[in-house]
N, C-alpha and C. Protein backbone atom coordinates (compact mmCIF):
# COMPACT_ATOMS: atom_id res chain seq x y z
N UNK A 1 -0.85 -6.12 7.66
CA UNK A 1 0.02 -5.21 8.38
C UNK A 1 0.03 -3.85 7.70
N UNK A 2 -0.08 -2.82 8.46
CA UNK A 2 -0.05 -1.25 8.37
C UNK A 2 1.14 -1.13 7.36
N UNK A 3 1.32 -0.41 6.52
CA UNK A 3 2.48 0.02 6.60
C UNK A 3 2.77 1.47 6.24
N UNK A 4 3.86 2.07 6.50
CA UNK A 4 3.12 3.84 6.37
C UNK A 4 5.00 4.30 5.54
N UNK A 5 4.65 5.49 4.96
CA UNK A 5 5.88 6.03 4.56
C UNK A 5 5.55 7.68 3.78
N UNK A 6 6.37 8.13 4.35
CA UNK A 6 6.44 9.68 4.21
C UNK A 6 7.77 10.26 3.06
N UNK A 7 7.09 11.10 2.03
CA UNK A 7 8.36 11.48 1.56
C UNK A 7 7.75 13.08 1.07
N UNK A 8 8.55 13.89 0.57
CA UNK A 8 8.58 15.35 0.28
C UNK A 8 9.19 15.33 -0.55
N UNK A 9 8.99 16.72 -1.33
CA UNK A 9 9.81 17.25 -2.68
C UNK A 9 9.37 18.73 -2.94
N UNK A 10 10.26 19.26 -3.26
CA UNK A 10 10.27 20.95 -3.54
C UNK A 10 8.88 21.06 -5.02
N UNK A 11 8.01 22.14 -4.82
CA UNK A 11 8.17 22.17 -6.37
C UNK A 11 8.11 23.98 -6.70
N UNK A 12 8.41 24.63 -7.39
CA UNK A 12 8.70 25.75 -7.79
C UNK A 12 7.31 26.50 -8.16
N UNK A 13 6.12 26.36 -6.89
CA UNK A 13 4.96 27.41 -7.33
C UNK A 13 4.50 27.75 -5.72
N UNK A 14 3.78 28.68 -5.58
CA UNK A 14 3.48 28.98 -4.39
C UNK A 14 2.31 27.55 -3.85
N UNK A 15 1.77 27.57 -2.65
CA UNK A 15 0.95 26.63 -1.78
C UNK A 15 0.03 26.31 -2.59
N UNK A 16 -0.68 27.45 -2.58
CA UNK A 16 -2.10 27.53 -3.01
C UNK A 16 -2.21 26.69 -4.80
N UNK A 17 -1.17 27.28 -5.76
CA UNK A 17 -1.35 26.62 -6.93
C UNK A 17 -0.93 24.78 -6.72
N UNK A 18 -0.22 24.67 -6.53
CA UNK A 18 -0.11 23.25 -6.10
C UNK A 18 -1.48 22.61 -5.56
N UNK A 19 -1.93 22.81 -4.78
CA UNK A 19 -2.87 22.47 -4.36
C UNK A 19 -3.78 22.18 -5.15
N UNK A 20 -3.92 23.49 -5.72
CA UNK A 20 -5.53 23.58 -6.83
C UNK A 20 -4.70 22.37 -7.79
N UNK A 21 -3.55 22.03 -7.95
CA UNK A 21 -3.29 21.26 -9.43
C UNK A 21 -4.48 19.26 -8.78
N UNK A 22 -3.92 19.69 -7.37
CA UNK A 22 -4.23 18.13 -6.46
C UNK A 22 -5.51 17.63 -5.88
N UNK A 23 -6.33 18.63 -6.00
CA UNK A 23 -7.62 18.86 -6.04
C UNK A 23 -8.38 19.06 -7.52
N UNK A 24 -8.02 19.19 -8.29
CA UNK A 24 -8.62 19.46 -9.58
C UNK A 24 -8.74 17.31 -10.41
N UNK A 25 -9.43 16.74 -9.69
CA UNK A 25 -9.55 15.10 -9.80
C UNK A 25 -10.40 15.25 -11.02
N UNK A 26 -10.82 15.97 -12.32
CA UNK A 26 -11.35 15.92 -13.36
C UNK A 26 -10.01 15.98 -14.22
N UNK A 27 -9.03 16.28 -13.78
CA UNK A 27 -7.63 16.64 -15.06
C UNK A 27 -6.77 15.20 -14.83
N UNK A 28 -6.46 14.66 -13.54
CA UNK A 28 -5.87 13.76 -13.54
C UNK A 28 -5.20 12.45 -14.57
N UNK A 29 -6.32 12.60 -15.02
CA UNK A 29 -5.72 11.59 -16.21
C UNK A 29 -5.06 12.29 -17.62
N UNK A 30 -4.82 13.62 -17.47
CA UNK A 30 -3.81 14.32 -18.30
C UNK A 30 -2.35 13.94 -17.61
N UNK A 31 -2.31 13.47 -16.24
CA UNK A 31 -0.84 13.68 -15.80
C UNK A 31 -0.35 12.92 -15.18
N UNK A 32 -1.47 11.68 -14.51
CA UNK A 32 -1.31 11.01 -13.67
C UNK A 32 -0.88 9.52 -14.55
N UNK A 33 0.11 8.82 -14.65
CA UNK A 33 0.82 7.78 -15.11
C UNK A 33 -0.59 6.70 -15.52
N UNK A 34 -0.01 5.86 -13.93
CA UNK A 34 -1.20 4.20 -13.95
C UNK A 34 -2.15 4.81 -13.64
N UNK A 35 -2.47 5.88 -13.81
CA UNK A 35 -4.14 6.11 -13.61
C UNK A 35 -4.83 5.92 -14.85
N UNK A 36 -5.81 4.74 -14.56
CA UNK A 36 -6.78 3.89 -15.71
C UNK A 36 -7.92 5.04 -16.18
N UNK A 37 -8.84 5.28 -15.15
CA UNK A 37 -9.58 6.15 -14.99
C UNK A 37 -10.17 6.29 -13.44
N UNK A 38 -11.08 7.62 -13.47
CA UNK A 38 -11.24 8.42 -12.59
C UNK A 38 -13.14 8.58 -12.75
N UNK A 39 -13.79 8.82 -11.28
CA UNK A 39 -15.31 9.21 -10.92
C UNK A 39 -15.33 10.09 -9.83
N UNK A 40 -15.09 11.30 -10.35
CA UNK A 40 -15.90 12.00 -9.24
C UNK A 40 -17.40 11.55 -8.45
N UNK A 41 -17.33 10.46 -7.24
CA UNK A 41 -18.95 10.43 -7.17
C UNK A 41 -19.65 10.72 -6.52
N UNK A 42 -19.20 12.18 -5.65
CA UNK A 42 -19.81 12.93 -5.05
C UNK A 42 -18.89 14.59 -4.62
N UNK A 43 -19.76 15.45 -4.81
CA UNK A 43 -19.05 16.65 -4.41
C UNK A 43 -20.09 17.81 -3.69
N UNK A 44 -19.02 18.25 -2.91
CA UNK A 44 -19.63 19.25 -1.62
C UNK A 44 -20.44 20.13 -2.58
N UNK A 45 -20.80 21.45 -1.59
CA UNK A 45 -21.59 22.54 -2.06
C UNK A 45 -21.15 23.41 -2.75
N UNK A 46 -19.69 23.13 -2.52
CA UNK A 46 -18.80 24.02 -3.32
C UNK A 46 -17.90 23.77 -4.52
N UNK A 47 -18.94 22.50 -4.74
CA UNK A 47 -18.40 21.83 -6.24
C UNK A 47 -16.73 20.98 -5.78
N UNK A 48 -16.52 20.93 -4.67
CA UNK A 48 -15.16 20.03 -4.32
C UNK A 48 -15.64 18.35 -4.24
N UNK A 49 -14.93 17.69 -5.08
CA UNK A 49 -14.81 16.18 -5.12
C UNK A 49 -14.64 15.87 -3.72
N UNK A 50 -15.28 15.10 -3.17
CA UNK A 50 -15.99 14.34 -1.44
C UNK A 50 -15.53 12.77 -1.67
N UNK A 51 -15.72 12.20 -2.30
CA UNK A 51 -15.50 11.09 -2.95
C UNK A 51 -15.16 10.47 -4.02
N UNK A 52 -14.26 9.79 -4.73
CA UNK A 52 -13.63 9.76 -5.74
C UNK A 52 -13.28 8.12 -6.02
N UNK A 53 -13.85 7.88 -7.15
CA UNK A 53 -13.21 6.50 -7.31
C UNK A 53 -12.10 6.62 -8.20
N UNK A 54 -10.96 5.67 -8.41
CA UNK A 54 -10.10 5.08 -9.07
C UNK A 54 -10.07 3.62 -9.75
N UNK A 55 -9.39 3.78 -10.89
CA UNK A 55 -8.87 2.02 -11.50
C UNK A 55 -7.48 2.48 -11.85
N UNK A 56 -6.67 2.21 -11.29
CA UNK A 56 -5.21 2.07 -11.83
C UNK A 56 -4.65 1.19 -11.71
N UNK A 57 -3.28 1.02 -12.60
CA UNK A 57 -1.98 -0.02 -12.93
C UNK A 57 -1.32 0.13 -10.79
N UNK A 58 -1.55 -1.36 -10.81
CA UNK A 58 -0.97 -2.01 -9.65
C UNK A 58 -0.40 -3.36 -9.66
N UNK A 59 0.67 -3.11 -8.95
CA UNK A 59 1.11 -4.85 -9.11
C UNK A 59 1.08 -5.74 -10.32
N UNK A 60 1.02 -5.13 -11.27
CA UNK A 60 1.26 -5.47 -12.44
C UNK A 60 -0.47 -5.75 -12.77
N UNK A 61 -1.51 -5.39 -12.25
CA UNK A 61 -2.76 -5.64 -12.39
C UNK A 61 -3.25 -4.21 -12.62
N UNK A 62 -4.64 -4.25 -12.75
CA UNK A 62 -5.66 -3.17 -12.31
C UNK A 62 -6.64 -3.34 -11.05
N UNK A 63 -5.98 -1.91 -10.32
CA UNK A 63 -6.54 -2.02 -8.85
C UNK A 63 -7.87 -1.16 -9.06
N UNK A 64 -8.97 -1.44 -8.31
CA UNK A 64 -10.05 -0.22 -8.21
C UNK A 64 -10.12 0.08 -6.71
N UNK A 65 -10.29 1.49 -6.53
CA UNK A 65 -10.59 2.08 -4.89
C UNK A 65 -11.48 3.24 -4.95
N UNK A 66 -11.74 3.10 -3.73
CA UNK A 66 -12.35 4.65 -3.97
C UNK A 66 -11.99 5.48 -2.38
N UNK A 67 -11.54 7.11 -2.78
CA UNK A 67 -11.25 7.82 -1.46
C UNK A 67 -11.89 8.62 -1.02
N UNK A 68 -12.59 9.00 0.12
CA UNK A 68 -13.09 10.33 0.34
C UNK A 68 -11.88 11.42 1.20
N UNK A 69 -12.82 12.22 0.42
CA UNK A 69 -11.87 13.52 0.95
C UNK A 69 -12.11 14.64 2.37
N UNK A 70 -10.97 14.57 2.51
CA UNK A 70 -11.20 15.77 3.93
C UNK A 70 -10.80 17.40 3.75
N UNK A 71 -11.60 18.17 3.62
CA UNK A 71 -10.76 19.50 3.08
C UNK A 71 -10.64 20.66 4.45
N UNK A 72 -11.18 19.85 5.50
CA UNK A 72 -11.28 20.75 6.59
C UNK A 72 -10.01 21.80 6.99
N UNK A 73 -8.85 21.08 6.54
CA UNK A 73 -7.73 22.03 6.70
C UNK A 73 -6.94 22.68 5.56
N UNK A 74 -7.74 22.89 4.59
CA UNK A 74 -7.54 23.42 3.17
C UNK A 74 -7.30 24.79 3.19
N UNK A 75 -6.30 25.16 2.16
CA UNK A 75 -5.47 24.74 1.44
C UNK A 75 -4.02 24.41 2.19
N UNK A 76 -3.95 24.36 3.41
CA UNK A 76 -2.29 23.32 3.78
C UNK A 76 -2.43 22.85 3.43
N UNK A 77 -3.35 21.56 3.95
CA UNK A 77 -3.31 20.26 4.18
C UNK A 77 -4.40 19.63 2.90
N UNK A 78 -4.59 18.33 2.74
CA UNK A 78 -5.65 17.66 1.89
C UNK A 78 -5.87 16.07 2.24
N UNK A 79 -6.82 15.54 3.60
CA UNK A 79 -6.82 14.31 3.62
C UNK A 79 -7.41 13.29 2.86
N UNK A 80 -7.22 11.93 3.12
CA UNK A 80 -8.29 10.89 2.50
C UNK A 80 -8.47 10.16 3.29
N UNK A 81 -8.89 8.93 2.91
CA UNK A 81 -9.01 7.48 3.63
C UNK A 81 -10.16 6.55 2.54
N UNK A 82 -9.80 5.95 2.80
CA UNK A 82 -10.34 4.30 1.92
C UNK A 82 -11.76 4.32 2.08
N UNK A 83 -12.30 4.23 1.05
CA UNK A 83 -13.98 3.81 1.98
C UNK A 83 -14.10 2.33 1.00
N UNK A 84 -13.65 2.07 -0.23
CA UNK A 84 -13.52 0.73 -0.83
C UNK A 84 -12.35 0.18 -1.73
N UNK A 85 -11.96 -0.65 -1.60
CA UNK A 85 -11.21 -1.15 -2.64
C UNK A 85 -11.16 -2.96 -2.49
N UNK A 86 -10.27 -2.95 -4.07
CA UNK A 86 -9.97 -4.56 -3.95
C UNK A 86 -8.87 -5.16 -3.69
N UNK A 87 -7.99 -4.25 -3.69
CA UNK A 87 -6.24 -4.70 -3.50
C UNK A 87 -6.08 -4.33 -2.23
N UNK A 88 -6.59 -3.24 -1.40
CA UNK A 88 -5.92 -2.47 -0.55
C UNK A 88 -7.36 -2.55 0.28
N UNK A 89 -7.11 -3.01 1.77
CA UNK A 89 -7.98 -2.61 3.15
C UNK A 89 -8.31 -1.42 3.49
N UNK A 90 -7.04 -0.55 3.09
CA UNK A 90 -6.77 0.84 3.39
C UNK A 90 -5.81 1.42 2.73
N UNK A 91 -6.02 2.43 2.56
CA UNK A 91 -5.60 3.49 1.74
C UNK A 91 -5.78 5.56 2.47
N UNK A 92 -4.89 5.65 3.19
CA UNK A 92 -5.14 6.74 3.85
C UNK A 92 -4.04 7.29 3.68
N UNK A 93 -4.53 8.72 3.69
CA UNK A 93 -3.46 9.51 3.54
C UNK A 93 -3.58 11.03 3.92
N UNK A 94 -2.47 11.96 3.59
CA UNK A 94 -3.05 13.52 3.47
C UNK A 94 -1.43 14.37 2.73
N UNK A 95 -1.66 15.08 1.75
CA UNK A 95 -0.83 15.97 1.16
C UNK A 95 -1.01 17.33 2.11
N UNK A 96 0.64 17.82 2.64
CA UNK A 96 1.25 18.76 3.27
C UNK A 96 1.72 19.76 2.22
N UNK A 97 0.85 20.72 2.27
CA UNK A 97 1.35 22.20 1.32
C UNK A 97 2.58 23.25 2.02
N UNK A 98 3.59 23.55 2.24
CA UNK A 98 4.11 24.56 3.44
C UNK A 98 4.96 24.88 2.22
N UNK A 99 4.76 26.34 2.32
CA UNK A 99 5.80 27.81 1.52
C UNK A 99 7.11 27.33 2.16
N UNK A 100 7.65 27.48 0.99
CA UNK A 100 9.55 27.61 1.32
C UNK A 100 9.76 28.93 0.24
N UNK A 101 10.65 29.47 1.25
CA UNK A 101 11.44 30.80 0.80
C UNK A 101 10.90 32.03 1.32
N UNK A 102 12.04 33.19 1.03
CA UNK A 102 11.36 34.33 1.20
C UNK A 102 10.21 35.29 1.05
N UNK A 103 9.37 34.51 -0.09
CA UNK A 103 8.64 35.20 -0.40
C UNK A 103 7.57 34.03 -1.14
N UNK A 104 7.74 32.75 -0.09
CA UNK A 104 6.83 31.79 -0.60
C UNK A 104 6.45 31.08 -2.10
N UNK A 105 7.15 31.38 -2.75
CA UNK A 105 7.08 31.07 -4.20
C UNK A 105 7.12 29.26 -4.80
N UNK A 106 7.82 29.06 -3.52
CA UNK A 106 7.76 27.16 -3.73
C UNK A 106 7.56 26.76 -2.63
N UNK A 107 6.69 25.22 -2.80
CA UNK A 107 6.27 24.82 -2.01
C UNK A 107 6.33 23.15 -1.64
N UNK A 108 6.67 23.23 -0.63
CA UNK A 108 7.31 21.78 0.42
C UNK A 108 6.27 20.93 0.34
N UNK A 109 6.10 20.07 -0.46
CA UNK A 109 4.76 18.85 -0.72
C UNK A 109 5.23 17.95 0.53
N UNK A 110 4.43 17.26 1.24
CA UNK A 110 4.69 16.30 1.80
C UNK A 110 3.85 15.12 1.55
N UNK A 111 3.66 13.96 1.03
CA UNK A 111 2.79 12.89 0.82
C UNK A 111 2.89 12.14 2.00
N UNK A 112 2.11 11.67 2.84
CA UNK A 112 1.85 10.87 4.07
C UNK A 112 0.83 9.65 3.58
N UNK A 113 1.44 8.33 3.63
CA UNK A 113 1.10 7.25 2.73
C UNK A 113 0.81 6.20 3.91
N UNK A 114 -0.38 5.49 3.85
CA UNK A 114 -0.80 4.39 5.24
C UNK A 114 -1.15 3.92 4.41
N UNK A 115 -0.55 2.12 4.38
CA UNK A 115 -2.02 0.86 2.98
C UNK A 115 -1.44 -0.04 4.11
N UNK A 116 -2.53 -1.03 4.01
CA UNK A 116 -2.97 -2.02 4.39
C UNK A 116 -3.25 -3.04 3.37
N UNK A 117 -2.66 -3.93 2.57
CA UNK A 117 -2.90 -4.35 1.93
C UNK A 117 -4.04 -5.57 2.15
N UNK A 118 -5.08 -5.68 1.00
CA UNK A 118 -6.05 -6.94 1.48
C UNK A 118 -5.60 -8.71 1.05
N UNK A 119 -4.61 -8.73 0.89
CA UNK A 119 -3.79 -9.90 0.46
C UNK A 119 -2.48 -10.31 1.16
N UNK A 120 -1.78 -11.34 1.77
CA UNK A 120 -0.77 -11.09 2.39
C UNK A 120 0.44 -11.23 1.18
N UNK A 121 1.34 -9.96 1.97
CA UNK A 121 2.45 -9.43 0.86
C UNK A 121 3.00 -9.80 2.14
N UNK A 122 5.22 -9.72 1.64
CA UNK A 122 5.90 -9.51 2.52
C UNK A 122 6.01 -8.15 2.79
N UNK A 123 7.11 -7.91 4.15
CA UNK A 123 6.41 -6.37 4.13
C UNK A 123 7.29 -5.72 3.46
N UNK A 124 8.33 -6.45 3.15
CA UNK A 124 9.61 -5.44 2.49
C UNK A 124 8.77 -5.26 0.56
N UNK A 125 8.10 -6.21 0.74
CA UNK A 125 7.15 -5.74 -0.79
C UNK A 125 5.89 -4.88 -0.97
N UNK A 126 5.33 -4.05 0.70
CA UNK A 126 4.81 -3.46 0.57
C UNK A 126 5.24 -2.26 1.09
N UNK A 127 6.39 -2.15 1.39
CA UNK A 127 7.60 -0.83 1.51
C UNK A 127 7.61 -0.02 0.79
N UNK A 128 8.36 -1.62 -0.41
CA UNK A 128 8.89 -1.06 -1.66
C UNK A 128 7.55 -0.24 -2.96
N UNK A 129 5.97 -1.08 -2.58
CA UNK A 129 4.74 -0.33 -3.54
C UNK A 129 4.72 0.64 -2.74
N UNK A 130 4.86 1.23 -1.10
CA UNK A 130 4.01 2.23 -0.98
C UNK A 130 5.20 3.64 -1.40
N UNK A 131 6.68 3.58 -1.25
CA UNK A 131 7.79 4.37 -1.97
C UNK A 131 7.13 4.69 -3.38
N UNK A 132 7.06 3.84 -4.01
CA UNK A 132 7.02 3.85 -5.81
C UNK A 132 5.73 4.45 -5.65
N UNK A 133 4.48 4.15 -5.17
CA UNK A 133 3.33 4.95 -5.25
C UNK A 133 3.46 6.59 -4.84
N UNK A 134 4.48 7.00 -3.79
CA UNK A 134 4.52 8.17 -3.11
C UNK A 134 5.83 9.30 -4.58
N UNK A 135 6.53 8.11 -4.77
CA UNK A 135 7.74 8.80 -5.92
C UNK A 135 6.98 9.21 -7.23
N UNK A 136 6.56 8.32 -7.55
CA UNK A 136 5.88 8.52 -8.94
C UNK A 136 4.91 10.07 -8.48
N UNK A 137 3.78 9.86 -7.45
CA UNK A 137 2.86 10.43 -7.97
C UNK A 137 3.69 12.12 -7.35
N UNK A 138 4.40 12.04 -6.67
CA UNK A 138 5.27 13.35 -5.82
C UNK A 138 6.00 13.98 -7.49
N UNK A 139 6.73 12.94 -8.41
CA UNK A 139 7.49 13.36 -9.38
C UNK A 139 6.30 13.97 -10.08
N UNK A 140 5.21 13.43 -10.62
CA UNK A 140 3.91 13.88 -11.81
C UNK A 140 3.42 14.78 -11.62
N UNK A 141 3.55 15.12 -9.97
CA UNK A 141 2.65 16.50 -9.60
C UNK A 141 3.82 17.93 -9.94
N UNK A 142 4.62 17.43 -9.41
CA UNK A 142 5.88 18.55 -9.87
C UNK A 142 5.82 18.84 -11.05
N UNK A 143 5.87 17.93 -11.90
CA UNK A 143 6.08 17.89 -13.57
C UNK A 143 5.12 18.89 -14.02
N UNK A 144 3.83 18.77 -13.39
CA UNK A 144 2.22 19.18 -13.95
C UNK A 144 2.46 20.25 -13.27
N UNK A 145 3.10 20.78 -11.88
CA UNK A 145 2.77 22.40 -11.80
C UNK A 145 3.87 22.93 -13.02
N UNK A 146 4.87 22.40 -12.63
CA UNK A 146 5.99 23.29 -13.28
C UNK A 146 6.00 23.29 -14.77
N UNK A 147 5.37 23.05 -15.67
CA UNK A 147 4.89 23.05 -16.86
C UNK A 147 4.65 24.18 -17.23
C-alpha cells in the first residue's frame, strides 16, 4: 500500500541557496544523520547527479536504494523516484523551494514523500517511517543552511 505524506518548514536563506545545499549529494554525509553512504552514479552534462544510490539506517536495519533525479523544474522544484531498492518498492518524491517574505530571504521547503514499502507493514507503521523520514531530513537541511 501507497502511502504518501507532506510536510514544510521555514528555513532562513533565500530559494536558490537551499536548493544548492539539496542538490550538492557529494556533502551529504557531512549532515545527513542515517545516511551510511552515498554514489553519485551518474550525472548530466552539467555535472548534476541523475542518479544516486544510498545505504542508510532504516527500521532499525540498513536499507540500500537508489533515486534518479528530475531537475526539469529547477531551482523551485527537485524530483525523484525509485529506480531500486530493498526495503522500499518505491520511493518518490520532490522538494518545493517558494520565497517567503518581502524580499525573499527565507524559504518555504516542502518535502512530498510517496513509499511503498516491499514487505507488508501495518499502515499506521508506515505513516509513522514516512513522518520521521520527512522530520528528520526537513530538520538537517535547515540545520545545514542555517549554519
Amino acid at each position: 500500500m501507497v502511502q504518501r505524506a507532506t510536510q514544510s518548514i521555514v528555513v532562513a536563506a533565500a530559494p536558490f541557496a537551499v536548493y544548492s545545499v539539496v542538490v550538492d549529494f557529494d556533502r551529504y554525509g557531512e549532515w545527513v544523520a542515517d545516511l551510511k553512504s552515498i554514489d553519485v552514479l551518474e550525472r548530466d552534462a552539467d555535472g548534476r547527479a541523475l542518479e544516486v544510490a544510498f545505504r542508510a539506517a532504516a527500521f532499525g536495519r540498513s536499507t540500500k536504494y537508489a533515486l534518479r533525479y528530475d531537475y526539469s523544474n529547477a531551482p523551485e522544484s527537485l524530483a525523484w523516484h525509485q529506480t531500486s531498492g530493498d526495503v522500499t518498492e518505491s520511493l518518490n518524491g520532490c522538494y518545493l523551494f517558494a520565497p517567503v517574505g518581502e524580499h525573499g530571504d527565507e524559504t518555504t521547503v516542502t518535502y512530498d514523500l510517496e513509499v511503498t514499502l516491499a514487505v507488508p507493514v501495518p499502515q499506521f507503521i508506515q505513516a509513522r517511517a514516512a513522518n520521521r523520514i520527512q522530520r528528520s531530513a526537513l530538520r538537517e537541511l535547515k540545520n545545514r543552511v542555517e549554519e
